[in-house]
Structure formats: C-alpha cells, structure tokens
N, C-alpha and C. Protein backbone atom coordinates (compact mmCIF):
# COMPACT_ATOMS: atom_id res chain seq x y z
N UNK A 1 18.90 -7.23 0.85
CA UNK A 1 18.23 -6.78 -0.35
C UNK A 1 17.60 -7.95 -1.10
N UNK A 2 18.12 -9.23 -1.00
CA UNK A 2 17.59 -10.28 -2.32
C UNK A 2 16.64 -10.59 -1.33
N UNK A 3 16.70 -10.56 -0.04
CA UNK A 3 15.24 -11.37 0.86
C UNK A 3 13.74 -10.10 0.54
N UNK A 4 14.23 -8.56 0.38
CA UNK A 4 13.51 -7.97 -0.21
C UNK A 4 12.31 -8.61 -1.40
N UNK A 5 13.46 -8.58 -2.32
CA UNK A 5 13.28 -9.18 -3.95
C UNK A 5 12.43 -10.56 -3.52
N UNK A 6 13.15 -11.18 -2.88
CA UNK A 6 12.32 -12.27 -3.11
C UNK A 6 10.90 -12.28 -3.16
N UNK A 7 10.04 -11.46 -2.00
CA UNK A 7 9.07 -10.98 -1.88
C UNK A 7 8.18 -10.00 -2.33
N UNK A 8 9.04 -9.90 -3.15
CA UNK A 8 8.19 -9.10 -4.01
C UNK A 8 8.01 -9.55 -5.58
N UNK A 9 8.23 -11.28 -5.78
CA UNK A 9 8.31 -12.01 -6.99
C UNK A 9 6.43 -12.12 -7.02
N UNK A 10 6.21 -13.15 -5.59
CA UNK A 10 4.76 -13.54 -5.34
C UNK A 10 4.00 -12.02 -5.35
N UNK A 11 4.41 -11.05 -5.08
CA UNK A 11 3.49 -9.55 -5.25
C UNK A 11 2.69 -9.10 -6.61
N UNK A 12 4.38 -9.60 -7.24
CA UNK A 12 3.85 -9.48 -8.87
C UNK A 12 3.15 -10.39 -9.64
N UNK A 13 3.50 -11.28 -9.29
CA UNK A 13 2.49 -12.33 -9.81
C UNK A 13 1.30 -12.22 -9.45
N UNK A 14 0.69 -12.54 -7.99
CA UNK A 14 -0.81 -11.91 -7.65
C UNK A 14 -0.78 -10.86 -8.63
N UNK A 15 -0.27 -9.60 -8.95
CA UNK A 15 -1.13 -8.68 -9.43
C UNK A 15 -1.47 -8.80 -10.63
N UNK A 16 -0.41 -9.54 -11.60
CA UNK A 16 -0.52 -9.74 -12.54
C UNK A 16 -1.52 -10.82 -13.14
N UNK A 17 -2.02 -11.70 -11.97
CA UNK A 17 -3.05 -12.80 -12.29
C UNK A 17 -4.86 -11.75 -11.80
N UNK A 18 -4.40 -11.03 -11.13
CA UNK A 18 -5.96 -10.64 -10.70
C UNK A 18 -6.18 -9.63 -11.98
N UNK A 19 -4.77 -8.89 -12.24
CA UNK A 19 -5.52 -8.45 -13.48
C UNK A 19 -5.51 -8.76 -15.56
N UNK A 20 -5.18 -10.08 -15.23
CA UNK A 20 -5.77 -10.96 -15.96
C UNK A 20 -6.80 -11.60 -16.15
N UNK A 21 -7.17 -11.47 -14.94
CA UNK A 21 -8.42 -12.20 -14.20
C UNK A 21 -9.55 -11.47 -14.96
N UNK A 22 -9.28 -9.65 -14.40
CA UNK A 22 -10.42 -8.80 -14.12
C UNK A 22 -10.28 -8.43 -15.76
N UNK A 23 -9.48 -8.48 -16.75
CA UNK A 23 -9.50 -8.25 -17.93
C UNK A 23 -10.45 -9.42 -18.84
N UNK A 24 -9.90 -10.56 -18.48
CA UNK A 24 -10.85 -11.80 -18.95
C UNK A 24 -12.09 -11.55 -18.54
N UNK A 25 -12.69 -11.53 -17.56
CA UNK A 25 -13.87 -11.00 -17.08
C UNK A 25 -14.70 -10.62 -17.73
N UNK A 26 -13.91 -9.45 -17.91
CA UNK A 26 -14.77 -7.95 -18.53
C UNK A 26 -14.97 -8.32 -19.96
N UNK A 27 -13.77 -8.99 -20.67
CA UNK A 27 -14.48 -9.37 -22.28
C UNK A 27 -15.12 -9.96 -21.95
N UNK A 28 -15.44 -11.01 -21.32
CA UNK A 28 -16.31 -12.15 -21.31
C UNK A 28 -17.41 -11.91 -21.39
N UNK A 29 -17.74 -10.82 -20.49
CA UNK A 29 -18.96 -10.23 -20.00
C UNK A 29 -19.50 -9.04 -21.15
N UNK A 30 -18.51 -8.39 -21.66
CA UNK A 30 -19.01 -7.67 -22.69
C UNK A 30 -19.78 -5.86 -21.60
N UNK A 31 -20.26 -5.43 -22.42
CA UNK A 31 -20.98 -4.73 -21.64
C UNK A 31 -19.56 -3.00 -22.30
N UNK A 32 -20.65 -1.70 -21.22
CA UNK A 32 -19.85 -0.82 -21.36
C UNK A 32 -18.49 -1.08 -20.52
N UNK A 33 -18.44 -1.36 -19.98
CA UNK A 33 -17.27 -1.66 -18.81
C UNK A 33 -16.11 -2.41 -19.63
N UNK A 34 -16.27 -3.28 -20.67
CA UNK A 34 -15.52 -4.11 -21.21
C UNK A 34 -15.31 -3.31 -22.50
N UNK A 35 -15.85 -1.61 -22.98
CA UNK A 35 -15.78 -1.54 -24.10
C UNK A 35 -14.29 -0.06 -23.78
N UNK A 36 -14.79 0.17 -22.56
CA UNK A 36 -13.83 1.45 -22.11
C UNK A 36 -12.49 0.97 -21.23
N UNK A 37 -12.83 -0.24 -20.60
CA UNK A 37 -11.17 -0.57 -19.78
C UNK A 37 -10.72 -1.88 -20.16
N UNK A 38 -10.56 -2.90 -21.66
CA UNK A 38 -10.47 -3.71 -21.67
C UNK A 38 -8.71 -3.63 -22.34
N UNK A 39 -9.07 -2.72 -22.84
CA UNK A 39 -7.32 -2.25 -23.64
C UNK A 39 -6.59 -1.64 -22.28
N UNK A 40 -7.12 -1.03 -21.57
CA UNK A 40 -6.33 -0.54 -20.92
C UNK A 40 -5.86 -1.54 -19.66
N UNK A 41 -6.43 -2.32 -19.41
CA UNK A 41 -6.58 -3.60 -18.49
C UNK A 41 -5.08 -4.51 -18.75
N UNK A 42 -5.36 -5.06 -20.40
CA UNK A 42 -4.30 -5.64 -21.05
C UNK A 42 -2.86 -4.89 -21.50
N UNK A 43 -2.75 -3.69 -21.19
CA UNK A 43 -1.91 -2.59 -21.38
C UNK A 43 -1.17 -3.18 -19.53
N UNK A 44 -1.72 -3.01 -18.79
CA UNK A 44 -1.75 -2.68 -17.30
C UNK A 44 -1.25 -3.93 -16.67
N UNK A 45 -1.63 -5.21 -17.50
CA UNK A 45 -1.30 -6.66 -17.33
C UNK A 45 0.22 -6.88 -17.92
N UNK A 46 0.41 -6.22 -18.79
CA UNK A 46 1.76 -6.47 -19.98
C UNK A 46 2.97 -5.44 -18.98
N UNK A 47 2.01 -4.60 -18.24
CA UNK A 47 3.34 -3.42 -17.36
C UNK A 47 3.44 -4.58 -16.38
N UNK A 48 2.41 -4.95 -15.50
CA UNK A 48 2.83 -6.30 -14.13
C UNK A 48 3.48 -6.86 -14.47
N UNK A 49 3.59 -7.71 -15.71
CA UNK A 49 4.33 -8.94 -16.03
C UNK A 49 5.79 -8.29 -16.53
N UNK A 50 6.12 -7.35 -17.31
CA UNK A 50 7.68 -6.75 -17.65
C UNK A 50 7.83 -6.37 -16.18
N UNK A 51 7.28 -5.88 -15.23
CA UNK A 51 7.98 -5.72 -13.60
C UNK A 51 8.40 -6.89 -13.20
N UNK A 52 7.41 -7.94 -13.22
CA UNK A 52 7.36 -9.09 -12.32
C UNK A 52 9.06 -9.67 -12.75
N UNK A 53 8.79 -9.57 -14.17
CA UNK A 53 9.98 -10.25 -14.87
C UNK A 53 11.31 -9.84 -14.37
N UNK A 54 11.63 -8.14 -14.08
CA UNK A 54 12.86 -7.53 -13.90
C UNK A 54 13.22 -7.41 -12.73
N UNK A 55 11.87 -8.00 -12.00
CA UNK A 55 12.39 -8.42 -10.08
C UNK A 55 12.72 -10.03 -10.35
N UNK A 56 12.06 -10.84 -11.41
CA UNK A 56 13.41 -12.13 -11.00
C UNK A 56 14.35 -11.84 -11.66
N UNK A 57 14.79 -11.14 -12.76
CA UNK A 57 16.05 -11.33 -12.81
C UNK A 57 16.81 -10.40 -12.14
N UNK A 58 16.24 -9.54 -11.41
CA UNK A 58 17.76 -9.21 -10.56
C UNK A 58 17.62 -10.43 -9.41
N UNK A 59 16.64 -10.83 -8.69
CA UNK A 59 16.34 -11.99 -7.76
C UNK A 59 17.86 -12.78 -8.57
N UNK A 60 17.61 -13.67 -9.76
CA UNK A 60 18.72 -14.25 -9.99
C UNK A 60 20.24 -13.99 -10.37
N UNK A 61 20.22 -12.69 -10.33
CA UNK A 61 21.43 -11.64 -10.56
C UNK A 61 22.43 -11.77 -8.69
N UNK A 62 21.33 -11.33 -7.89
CA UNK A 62 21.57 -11.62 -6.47
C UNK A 62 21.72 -12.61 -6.10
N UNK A 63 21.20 -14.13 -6.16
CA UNK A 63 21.54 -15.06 -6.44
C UNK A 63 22.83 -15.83 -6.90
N UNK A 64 22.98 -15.22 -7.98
CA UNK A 64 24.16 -15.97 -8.59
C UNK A 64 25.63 -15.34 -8.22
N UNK A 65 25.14 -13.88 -7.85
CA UNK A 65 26.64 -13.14 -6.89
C UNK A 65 27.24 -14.04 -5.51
N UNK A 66 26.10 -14.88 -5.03
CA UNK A 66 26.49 -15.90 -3.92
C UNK A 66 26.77 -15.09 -2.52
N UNK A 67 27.08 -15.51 -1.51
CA UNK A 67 27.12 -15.32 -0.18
C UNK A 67 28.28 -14.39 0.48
N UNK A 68 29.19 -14.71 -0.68
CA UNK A 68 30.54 -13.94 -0.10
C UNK A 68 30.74 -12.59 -0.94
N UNK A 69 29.62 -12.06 -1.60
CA UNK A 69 30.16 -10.92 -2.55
C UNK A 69 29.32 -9.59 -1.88
C-alpha cells in the first residue's frame, strides 16, 4: 500500500502545477475564457493541493509505522 501512495505524491503534484499553470495563464491572458473558468480553476487547484497533501501524510503515517507493523 505505501509503494501505492508513494506514487501517487508526484500525480498530485503534476496536477496541481498544470493547473496552476492553466489558471495563471488564463488571468494573464484575460479574455472570455479567463472571465468564466478562472475561479473555478483556483477552486480546482486548492482541491489538488488538500489531496496531494492527505496522500503525504498518510505516505508519512505508513512510513513511520516502519517495516514490522
């Protein structure tokens, strides 16, 4: 299970950087596109990152149970 977890730390992160990425973007750029998905973008970025977060800490939950438990 933690070799699972582990792999799925770098999952969340990619997703959470591309859609940071594609949110920065879109303000940058302005436009209709940036006026209808820019909240929802940063809504969508804040859900990746509270996931990303609750796969390392069980990652370090599994971790710290050690080899023999």
């Amino acid at each position: 299970m933690d070799k699972f977890v582990y792999f799925l730390i770098p999952i969340g992160l990619a997703a959470t950087l591309i859609i940071l990425g594609v949110g920065i973007y879109s303000l940058a750029k302005g436009g209709a596109f940036a006026k209808a998905n820019s909240n929802k973008l940063m809504r969508l970025r804040i859900f990746a990152q509270g996931i990303t977060i609750a796969v390392m800490l069980l990652f370090l939950f599994l971790v710290g149970r050690g080899p023999g438990v």
